[in-house]
N, C-alpha and C. Protein backbone atom coordinates (compact mmCIF):
# COMPACT_ATOMS: atom_id res chain seq x y z
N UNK A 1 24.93 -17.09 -1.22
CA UNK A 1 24.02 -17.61 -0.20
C UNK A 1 23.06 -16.51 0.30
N UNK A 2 23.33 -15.39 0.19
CA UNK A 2 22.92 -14.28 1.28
C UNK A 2 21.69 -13.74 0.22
N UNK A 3 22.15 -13.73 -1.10
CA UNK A 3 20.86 -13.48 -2.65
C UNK A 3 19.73 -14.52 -2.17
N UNK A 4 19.90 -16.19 -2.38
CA UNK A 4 19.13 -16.87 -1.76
C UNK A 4 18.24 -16.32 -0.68
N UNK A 5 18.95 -16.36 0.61
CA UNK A 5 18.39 -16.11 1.93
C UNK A 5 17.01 -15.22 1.70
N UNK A 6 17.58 -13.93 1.06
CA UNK A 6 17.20 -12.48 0.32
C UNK A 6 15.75 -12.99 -0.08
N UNK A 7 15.99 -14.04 -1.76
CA UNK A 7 15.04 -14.40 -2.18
C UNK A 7 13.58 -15.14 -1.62
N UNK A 8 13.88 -16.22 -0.82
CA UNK A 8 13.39 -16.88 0.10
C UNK A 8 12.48 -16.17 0.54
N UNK A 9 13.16 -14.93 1.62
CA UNK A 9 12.81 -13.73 2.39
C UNK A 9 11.26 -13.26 1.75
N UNK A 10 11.47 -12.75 0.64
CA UNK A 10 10.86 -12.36 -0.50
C UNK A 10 9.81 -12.81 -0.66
N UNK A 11 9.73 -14.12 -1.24
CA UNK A 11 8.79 -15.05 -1.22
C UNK A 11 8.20 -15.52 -0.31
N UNK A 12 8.67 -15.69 0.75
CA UNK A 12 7.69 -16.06 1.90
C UNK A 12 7.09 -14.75 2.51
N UNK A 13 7.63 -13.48 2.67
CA UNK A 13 6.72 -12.14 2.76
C UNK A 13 5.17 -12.15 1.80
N UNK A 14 5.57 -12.29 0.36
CA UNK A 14 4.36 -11.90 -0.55
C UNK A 14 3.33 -13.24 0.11
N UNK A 15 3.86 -14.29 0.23
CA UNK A 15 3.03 -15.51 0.39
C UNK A 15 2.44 -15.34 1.44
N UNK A 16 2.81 -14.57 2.60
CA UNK A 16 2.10 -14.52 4.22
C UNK A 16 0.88 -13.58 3.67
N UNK A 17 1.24 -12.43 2.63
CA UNK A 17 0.30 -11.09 2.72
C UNK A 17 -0.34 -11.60 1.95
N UNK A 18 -0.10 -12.59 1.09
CA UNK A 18 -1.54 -12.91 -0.05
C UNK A 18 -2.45 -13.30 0.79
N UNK A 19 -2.33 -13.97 1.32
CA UNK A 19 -3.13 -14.54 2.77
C UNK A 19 -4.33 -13.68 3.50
N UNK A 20 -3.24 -12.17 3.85
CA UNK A 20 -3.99 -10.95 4.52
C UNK A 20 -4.84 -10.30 3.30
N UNK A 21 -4.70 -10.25 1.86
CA UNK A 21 -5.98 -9.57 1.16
C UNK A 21 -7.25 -10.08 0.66
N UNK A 22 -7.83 -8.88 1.31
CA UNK A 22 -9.69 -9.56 1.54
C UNK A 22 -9.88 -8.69 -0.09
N UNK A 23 -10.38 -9.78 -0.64
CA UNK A 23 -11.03 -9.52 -2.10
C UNK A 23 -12.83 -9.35 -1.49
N UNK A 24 -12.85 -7.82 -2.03
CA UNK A 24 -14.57 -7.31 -1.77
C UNK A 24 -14.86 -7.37 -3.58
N UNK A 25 -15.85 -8.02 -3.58
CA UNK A 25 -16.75 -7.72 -4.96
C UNK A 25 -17.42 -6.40 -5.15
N UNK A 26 -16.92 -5.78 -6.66
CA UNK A 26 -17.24 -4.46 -6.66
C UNK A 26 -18.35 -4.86 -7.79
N UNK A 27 -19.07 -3.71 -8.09
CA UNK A 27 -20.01 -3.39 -9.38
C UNK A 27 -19.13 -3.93 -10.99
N UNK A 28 -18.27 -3.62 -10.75
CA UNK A 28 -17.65 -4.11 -12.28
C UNK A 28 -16.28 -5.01 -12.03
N UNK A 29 -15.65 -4.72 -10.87
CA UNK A 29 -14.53 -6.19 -10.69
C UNK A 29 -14.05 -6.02 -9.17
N UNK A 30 -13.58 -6.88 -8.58
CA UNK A 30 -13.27 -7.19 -7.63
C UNK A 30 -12.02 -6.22 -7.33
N UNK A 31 -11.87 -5.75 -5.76
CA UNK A 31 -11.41 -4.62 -4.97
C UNK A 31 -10.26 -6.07 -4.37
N UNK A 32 -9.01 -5.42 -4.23
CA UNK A 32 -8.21 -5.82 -3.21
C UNK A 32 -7.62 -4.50 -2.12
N UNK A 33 -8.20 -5.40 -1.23
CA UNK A 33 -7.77 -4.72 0.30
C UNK A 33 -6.67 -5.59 1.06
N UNK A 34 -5.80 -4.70 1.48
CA UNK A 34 -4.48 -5.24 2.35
C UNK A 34 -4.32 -4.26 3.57
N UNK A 35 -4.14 -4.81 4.24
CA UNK A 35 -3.03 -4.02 5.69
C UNK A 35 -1.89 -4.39 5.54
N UNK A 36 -1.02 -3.17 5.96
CA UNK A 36 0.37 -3.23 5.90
C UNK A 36 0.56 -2.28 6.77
N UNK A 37 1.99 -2.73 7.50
CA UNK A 37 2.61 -1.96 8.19
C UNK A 37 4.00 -1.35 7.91
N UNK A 38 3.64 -0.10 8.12
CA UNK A 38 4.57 0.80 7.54
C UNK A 38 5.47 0.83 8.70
N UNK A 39 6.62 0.50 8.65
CA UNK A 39 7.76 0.24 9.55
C UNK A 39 8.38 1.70 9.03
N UNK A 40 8.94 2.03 10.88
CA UNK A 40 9.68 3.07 10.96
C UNK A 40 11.10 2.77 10.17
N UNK A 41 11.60 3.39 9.11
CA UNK A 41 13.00 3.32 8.83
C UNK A 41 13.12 3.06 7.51
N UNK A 42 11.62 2.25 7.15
CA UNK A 42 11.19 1.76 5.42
C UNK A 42 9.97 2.09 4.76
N UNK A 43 9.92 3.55 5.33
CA UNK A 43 9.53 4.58 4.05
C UNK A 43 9.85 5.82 4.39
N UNK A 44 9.28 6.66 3.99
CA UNK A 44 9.67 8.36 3.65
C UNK A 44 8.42 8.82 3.31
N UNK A 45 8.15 10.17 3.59
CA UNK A 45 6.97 10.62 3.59
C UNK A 45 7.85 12.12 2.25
N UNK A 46 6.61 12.21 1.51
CA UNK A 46 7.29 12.97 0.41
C UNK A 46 6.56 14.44 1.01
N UNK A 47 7.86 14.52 1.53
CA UNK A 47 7.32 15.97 2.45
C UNK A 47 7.52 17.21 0.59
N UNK A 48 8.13 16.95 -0.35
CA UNK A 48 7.77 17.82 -1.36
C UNK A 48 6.38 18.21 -1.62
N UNK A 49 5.68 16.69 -2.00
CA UNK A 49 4.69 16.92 -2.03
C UNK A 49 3.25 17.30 -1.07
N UNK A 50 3.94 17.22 0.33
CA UNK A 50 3.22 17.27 1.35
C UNK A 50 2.12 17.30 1.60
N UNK A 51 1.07 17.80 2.54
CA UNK A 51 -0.20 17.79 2.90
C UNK A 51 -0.96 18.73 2.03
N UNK A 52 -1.99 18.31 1.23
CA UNK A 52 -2.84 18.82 0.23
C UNK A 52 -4.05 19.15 0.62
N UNK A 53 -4.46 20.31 0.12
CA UNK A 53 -6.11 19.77 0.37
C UNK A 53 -6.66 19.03 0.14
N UNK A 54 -7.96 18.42 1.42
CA UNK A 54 -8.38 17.35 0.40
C UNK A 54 -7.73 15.92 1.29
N UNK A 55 -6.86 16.22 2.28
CA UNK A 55 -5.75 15.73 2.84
C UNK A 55 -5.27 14.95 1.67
N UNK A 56 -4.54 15.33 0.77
CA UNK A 56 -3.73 14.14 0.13
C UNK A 56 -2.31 14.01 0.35
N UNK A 57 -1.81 13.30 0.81
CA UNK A 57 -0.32 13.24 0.55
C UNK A 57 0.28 11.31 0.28
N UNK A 58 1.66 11.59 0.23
CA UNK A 58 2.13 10.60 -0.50
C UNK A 58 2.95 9.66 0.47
N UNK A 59 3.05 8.41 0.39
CA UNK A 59 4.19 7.84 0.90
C UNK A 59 5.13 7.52 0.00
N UNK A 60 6.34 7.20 0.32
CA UNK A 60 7.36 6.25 -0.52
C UNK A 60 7.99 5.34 0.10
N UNK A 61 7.88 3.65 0.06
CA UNK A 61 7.74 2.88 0.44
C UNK A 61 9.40 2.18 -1.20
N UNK A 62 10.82 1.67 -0.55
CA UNK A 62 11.15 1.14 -1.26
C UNK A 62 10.70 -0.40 -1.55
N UNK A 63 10.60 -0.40 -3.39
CA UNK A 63 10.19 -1.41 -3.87
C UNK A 63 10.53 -2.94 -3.00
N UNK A 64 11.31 -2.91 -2.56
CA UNK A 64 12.27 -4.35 -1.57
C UNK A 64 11.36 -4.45 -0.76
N UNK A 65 11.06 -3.66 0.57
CA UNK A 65 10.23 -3.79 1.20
C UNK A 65 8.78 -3.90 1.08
N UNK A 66 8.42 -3.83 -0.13
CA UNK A 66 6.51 -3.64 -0.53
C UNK A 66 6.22 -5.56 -0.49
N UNK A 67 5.35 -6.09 -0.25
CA UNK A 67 5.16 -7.55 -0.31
C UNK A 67 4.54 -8.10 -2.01
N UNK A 68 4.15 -6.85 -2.41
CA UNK A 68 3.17 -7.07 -4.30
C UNK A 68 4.08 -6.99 -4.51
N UNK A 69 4.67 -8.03 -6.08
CA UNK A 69 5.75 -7.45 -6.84
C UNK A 69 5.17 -6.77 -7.72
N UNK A 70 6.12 -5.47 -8.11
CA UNK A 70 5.74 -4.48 -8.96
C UNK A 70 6.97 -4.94 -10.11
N UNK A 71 6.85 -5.51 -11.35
CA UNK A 71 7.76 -5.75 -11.96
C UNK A 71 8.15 -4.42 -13.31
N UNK A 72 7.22 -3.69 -12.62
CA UNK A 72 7.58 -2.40 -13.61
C UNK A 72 7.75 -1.19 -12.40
N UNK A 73 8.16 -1.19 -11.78
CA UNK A 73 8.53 -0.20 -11.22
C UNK A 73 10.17 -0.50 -10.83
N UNK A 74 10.67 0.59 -10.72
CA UNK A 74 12.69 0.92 -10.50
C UNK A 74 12.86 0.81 -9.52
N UNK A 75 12.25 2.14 -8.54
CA UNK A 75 12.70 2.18 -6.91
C UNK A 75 11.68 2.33 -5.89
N UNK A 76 10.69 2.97 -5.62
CA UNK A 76 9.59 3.22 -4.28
C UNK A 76 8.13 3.08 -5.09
N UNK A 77 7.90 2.33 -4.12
CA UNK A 77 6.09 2.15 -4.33
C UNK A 77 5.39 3.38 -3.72
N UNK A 78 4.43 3.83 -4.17
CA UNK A 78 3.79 5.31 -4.15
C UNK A 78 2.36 4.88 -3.13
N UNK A 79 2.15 5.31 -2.33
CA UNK A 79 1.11 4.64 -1.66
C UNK A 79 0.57 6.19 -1.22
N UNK A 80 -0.92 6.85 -2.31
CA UNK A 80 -1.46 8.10 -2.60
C UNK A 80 -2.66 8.21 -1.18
N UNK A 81 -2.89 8.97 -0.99
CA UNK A 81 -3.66 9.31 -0.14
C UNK A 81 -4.62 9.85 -0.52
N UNK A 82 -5.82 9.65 -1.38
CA UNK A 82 -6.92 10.43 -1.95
C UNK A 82 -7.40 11.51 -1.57
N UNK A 83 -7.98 12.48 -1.74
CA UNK A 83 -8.79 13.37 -1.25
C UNK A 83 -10.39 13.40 -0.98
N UNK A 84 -10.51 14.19 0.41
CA UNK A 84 -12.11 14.05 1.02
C UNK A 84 -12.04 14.80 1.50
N UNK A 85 -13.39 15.22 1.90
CA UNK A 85 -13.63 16.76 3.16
C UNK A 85 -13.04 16.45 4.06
N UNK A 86 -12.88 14.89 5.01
CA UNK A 86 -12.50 14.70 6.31
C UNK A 86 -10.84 14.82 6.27
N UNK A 87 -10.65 15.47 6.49
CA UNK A 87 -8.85 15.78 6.73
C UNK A 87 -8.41 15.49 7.97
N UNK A 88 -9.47 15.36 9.21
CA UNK A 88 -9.09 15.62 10.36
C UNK A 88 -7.68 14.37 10.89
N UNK A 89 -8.47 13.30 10.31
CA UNK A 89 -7.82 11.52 10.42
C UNK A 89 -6.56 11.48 9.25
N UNK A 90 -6.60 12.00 8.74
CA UNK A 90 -5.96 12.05 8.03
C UNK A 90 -4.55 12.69 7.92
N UNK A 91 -4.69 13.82 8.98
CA UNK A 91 -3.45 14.65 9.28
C UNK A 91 -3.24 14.20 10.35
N UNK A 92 -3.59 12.97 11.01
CA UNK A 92 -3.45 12.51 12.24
C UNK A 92 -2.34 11.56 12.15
N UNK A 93 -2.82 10.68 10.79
CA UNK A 93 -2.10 9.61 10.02
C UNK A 93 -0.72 10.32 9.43
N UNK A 94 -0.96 11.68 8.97
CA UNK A 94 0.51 11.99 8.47
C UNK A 94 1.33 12.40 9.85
N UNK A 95 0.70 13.11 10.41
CA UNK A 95 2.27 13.15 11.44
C UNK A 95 2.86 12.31 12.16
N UNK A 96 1.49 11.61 12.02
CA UNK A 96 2.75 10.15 13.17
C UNK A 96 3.84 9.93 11.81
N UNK A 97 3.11 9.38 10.75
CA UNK A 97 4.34 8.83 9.55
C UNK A 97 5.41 9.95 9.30
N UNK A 98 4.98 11.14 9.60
CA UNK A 98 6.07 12.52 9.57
C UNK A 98 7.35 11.91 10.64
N UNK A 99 6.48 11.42 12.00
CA UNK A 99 7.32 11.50 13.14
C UNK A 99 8.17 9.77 13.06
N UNK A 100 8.16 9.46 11.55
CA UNK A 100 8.60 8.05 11.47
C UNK A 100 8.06 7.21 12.40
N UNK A 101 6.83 6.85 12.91
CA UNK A 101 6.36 5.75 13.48
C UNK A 101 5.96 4.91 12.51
N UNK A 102 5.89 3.73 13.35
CA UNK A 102 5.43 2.40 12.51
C UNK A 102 3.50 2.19 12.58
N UNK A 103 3.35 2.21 11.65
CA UNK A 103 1.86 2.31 11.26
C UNK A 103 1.16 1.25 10.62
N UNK A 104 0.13 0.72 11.03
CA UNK A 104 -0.28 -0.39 10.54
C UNK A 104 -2.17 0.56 9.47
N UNK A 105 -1.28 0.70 8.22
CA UNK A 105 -2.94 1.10 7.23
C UNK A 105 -3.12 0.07 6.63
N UNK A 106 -4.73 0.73 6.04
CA UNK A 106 -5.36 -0.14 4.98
C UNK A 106 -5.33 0.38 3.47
N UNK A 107 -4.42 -0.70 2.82
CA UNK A 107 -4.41 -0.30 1.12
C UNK A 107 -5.84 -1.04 0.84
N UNK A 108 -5.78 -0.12 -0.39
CA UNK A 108 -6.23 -0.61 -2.07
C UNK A 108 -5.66 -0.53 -3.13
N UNK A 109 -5.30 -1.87 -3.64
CA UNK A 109 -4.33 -2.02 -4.32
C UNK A 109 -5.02 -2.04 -6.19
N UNK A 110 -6.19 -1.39 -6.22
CA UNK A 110 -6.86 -1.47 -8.00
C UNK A 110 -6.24 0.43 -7.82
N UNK A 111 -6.77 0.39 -9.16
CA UNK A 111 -7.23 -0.20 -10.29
C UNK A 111 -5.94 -0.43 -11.05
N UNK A 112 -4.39 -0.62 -9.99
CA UNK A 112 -3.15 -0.85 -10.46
C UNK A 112 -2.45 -2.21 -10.49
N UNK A 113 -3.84 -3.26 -10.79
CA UNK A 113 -2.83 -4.42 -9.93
C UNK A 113 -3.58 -5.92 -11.02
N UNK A 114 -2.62 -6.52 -10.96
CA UNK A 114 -2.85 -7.97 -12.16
C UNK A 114 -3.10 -9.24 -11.10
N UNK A 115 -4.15 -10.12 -11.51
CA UNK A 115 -4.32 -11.24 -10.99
C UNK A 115 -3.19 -12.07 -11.83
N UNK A 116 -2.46 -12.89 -10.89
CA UNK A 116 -1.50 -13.50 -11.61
C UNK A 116 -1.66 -15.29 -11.48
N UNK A 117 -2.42 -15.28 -10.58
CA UNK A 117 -2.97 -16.73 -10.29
C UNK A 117 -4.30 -16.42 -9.29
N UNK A 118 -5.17 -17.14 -9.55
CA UNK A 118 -6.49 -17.31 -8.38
C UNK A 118 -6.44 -17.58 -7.26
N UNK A 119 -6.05 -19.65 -7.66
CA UNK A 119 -5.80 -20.15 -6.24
C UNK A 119 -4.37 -21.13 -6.16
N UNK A 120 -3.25 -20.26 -5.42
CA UNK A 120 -3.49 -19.56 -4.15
C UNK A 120 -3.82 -18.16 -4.84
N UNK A 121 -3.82 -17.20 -4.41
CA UNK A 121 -4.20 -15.70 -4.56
C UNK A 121 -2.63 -14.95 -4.72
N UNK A 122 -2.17 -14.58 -6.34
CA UNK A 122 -1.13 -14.02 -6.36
C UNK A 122 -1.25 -12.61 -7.13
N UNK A 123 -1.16 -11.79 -6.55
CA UNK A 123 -1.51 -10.48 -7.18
C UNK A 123 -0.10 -10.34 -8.11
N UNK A 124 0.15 -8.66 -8.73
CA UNK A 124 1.58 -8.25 -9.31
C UNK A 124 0.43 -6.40 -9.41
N UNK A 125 1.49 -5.75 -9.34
CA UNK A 125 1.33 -4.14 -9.32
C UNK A 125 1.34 -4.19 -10.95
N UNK A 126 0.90 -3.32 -11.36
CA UNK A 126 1.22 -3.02 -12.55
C UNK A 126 2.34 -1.40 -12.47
N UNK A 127 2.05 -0.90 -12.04
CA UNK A 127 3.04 0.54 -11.85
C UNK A 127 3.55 0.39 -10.63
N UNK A 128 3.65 1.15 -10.09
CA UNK A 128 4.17 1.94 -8.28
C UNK A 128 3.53 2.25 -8.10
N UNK A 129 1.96 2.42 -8.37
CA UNK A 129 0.93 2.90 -7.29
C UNK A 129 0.31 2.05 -6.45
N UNK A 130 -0.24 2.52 -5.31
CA UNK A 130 -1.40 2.31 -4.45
C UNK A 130 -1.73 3.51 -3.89
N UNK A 131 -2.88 2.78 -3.24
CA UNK A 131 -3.85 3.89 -2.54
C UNK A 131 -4.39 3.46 -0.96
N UNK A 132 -4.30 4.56 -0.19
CA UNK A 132 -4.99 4.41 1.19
C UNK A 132 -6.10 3.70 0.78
N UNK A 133 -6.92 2.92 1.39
CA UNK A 133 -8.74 2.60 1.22
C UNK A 133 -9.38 3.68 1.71
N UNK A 134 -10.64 3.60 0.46
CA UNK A 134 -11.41 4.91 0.31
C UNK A 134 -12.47 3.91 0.63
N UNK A 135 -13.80 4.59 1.59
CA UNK A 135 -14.91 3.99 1.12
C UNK A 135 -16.15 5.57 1.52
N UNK A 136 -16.66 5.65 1.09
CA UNK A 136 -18.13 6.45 1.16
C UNK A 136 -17.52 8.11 1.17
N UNK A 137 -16.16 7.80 0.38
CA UNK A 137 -15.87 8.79 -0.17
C UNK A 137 -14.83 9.43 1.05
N UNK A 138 -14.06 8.70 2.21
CA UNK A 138 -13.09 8.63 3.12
C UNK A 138 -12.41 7.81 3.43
N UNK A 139 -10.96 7.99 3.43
CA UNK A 139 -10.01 7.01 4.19
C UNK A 139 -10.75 5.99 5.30
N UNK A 140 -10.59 4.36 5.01
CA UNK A 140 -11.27 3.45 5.52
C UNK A 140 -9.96 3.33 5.88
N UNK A 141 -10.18 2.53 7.06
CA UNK A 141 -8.72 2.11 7.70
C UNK A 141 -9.43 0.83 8.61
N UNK A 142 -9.87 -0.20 7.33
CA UNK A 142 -9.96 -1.79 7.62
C UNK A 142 -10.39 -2.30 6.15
N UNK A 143 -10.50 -3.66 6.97
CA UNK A 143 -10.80 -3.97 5.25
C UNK A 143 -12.57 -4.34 5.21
């Protein structure tokens, strides 16, 4: 019963967030943008790889908790932090997630991700990646 419940769970998560991604038309294919909130307790900040120049650093988000199914990935969804001159917002964003707070960012989920149906709107990851949203060459944090 409790696998069920689980499953259910599952499915009605991805189905609420398909909802939340705003498809922007790009020059050669369409951009998916999502917000998600990074709940204190369900992720980890890969302090190995830590703060980069460039501000890049990494989250790890386990696969259970991500709302895209990634059917090729094992255990944590990778959610990369690109690099830009502006670091300032950016190291602002890592220490709260350092200090385990719950954070509400904006992904972009290309150039890693499969249309799996139109309408309704069902995405699938192709790997474990994502990415913060980049736009004009900085962390966008909307869609």
């Amino acid at each position: 019963m409790n696998k069920i419940l689980t499953l259910f769970m599952l499915l009605f998560t991805a189905i609420t967030y398909a909802e939340w991604i705003k498809v922007n038309p790009g020059k050669y294919s369409d951009y998916y943008h999502m917000q998600y909130e990074l709940k204190s307790g369900e992720y980890r900040v890969n302090k190995h790889y830590g703060f980069n120049q460039g501000g890049q650093f990494e989250i790890l988000v386990p696969k259970k908790y991500f709302p895209i199914p990634a059917p090729n990935c094992k255990k944590n969804i990778i959610i990369r932090m690109p690099a830009s001159e502006n670091e300032g917002r950016k190291r602002a964003l890592y220490d709260k997630l350092l200090a385990a707070e719950s954070v509400v960012v904006t992904l972009e989920l290309n150039p890693y991700v499969n249309v799996t149906n139109e309408s309704p709107l069902e995405l699938e990851l192709q790997y474990c990646n994502v990415f913060f949203r980049q736009k004009w060459g900085d962390y966008y944090d909307a869609l």
